[in-house]
N, C-alpha and C. Protein backbone atom coordinates (compact mmCIF):
# COMPACT_ATOMS: atom_id res chain seq x y z
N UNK A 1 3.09 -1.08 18.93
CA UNK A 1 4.14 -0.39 19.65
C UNK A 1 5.16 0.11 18.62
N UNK A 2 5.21 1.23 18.83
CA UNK A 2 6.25 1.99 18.07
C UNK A 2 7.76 1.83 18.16
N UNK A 3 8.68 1.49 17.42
CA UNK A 3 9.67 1.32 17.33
C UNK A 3 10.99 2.18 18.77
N UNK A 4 10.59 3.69 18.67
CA UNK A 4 11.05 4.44 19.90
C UNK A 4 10.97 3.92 20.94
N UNK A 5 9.07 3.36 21.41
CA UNK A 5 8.97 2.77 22.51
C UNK A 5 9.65 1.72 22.85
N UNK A 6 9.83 1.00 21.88
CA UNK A 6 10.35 -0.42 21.88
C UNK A 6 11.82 -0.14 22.64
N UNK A 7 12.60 0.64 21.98
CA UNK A 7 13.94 1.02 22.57
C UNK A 7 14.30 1.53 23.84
N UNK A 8 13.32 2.21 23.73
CA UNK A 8 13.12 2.96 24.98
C UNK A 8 13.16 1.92 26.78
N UNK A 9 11.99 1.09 26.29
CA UNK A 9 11.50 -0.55 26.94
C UNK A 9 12.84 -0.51 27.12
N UNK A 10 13.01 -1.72 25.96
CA UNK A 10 14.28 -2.60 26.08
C UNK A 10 15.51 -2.10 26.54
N UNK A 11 16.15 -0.70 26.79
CA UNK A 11 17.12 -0.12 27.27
C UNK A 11 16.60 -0.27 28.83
N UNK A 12 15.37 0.24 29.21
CA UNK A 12 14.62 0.57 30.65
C UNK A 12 15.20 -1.20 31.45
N UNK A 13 14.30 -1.63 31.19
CA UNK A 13 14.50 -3.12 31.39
C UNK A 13 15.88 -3.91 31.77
N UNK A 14 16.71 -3.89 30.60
CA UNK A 14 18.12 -3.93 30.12
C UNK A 14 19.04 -3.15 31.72
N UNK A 15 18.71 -1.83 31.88
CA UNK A 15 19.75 -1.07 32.64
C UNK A 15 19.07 -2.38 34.09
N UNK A 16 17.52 -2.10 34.22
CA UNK A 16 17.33 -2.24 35.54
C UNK A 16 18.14 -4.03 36.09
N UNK A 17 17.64 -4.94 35.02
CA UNK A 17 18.21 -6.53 35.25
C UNK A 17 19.64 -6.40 35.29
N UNK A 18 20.12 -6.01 34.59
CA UNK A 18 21.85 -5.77 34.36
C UNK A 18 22.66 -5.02 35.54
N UNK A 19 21.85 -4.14 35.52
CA UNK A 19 22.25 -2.93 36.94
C UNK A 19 23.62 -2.64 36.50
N UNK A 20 23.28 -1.42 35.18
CA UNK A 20 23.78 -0.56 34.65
C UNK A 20 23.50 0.63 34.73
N UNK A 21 24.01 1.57 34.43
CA UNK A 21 23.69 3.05 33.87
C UNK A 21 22.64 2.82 32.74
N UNK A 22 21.86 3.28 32.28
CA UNK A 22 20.96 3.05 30.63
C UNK A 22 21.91 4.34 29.80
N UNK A 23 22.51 5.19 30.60
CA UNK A 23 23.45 5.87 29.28
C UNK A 23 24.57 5.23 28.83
N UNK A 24 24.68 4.14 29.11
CA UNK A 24 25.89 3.83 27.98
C UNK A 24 25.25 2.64 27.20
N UNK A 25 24.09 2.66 27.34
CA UNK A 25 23.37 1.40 26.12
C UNK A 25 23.54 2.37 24.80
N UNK A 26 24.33 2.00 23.79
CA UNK A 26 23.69 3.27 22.60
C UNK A 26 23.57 2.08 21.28
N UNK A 27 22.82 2.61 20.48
CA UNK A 27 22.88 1.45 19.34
C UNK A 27 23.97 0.59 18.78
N UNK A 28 24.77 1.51 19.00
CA UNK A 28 26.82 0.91 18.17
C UNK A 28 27.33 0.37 18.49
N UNK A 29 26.94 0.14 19.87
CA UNK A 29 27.83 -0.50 21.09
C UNK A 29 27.35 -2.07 21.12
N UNK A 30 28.62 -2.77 21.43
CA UNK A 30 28.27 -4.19 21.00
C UNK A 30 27.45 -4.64 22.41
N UNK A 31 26.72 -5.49 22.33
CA UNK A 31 25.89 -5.80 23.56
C UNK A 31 26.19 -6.20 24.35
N UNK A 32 26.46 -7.81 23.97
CA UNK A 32 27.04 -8.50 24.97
C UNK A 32 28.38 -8.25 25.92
N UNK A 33 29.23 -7.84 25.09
CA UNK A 33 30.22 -6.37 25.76
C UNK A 33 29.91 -5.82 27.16
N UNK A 34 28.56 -4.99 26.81
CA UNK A 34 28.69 -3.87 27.13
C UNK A 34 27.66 -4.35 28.34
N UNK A 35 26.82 -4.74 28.49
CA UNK A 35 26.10 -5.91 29.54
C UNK A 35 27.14 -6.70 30.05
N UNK A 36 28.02 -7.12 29.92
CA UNK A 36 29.22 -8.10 30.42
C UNK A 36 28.13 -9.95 30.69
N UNK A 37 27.78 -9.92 29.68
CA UNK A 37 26.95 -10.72 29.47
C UNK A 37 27.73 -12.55 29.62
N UNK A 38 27.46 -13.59 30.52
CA UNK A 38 27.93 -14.84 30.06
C UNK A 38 26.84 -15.50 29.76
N UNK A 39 27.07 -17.32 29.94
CA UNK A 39 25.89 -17.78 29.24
C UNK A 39 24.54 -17.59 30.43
N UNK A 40 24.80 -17.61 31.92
CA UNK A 40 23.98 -17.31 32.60
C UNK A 40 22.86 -16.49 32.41
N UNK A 41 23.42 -14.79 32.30
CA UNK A 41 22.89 -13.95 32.08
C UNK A 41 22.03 -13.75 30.55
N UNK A 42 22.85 -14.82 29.49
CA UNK A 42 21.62 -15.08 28.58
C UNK A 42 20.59 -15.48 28.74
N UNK A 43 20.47 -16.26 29.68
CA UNK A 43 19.38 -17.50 30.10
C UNK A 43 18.16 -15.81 30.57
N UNK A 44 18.79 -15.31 31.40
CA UNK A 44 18.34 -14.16 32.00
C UNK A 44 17.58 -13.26 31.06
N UNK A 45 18.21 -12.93 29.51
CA UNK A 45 17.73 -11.98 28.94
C UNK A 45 16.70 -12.76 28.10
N UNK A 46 16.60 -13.77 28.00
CA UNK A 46 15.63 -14.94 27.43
C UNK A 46 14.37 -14.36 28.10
N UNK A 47 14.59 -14.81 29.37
CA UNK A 47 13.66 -14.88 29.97
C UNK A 47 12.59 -13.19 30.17
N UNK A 48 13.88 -12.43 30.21
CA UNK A 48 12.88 -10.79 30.44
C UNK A 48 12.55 -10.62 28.92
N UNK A 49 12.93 -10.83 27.79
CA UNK A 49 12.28 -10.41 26.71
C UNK A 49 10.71 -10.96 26.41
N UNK A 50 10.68 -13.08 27.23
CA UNK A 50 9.88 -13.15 27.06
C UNK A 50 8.58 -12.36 27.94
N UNK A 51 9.15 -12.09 29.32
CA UNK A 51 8.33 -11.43 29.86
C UNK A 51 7.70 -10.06 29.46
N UNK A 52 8.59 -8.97 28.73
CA UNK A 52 8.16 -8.29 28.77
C UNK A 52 7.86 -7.76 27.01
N UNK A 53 7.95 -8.55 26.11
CA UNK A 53 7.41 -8.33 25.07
C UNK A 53 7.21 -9.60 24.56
N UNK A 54 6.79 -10.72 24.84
CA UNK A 54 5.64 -11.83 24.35
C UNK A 54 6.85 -12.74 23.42
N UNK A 55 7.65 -12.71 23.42
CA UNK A 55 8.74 -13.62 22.35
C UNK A 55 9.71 -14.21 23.15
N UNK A 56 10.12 -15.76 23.21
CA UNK A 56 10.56 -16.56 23.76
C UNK A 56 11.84 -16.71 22.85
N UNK A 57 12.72 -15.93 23.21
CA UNK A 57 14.05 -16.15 22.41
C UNK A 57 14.79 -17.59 22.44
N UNK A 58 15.41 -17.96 21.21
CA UNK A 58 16.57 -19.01 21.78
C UNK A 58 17.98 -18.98 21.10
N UNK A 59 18.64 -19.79 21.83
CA UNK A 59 20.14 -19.54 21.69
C UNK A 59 20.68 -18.81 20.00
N UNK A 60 20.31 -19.59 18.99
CA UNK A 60 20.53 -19.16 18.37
C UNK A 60 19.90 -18.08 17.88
N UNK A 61 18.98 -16.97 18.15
CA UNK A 61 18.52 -15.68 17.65
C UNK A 61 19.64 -14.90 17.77
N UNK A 62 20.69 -15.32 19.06
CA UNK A 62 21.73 -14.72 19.24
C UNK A 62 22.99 -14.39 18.05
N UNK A 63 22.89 -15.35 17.80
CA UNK A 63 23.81 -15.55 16.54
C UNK A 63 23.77 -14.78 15.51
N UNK A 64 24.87 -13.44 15.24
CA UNK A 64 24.96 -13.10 14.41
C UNK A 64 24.69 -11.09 15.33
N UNK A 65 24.21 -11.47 16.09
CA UNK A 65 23.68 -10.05 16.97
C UNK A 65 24.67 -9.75 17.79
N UNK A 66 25.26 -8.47 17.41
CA UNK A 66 26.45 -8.31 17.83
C UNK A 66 26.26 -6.49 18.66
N UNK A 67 25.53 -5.75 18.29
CA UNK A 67 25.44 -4.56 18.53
C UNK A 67 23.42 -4.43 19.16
N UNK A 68 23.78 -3.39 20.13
CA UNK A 68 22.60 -3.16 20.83
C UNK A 68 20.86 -2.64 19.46
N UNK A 69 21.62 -2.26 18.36
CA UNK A 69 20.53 -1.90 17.32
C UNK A 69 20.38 -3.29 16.77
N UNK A 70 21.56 -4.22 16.96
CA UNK A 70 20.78 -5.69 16.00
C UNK A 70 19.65 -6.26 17.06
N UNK A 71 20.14 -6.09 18.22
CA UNK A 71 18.70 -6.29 19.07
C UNK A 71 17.93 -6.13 18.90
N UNK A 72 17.53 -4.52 18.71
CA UNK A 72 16.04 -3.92 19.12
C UNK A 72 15.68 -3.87 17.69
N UNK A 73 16.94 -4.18 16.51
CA UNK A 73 15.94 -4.82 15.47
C UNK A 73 15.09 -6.30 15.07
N UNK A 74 16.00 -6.69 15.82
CA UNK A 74 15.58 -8.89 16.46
C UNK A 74 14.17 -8.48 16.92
N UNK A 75 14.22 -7.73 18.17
CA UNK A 75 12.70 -7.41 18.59
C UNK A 75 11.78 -6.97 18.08
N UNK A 76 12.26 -6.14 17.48
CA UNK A 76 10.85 -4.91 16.51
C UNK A 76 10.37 -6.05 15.69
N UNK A 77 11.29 -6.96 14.71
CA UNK A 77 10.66 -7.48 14.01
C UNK A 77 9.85 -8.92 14.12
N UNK A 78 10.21 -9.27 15.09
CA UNK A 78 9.13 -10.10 16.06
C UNK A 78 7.76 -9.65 16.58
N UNK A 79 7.92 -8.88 17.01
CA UNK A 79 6.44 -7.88 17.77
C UNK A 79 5.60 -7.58 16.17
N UNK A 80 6.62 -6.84 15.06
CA UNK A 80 5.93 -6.91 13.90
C UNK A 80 5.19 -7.92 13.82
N UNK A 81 5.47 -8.91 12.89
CA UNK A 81 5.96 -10.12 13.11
C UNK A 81 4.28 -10.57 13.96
N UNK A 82 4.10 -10.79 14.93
CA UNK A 82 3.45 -11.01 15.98
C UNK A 82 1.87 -10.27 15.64
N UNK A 83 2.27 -8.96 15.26
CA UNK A 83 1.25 -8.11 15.41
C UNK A 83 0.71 -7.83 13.77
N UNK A 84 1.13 -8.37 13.03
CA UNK A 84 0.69 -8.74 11.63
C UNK A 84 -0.29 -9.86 11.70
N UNK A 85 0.02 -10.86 12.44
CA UNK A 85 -0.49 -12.31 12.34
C UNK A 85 0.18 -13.30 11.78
């Protein structure tokens, strides 16, 4: 899976659980922010990442991920990662 797709996903996904607009996801924008994210709704994004791209996040992956591109770089390089062996 190509990196575009990946973003593409994870914004799709992201708007629909959140029940947002997907235009105001943009890379710069801090995440948790912008999702109005508490610890609940982490539990939440745990759970759809593992569903929908094979990686079982935990608390601390969070740490340090502050903007919507440190995400979908957390992800890309997992699926890498994954798809290397």
């Amino acid at each position: 899976m190509d990196k575009e797709t990946i973003i593409s996903k994870i914004n799709a996904v992201l708007a629909d659980e959140f029940e947002i607009d997907e235009s105001i996801i943009k890379p710069d924008k801090p995440l948790m922010e912008t999702l109005e994210l508490d610890s609940l709704d982490l539990v939440d994004m745990v759970v759809l990442i593992e569903n929908n791209f094979g990686y079982k996040m935990k608390a601390e992956d969070f740490v340090g991920m502050i903007t919507f591109y440190d995400f979908y770089e957390f992800i890309f390089k997992k699926i890498q990662e994954r798809e290397n062996g």
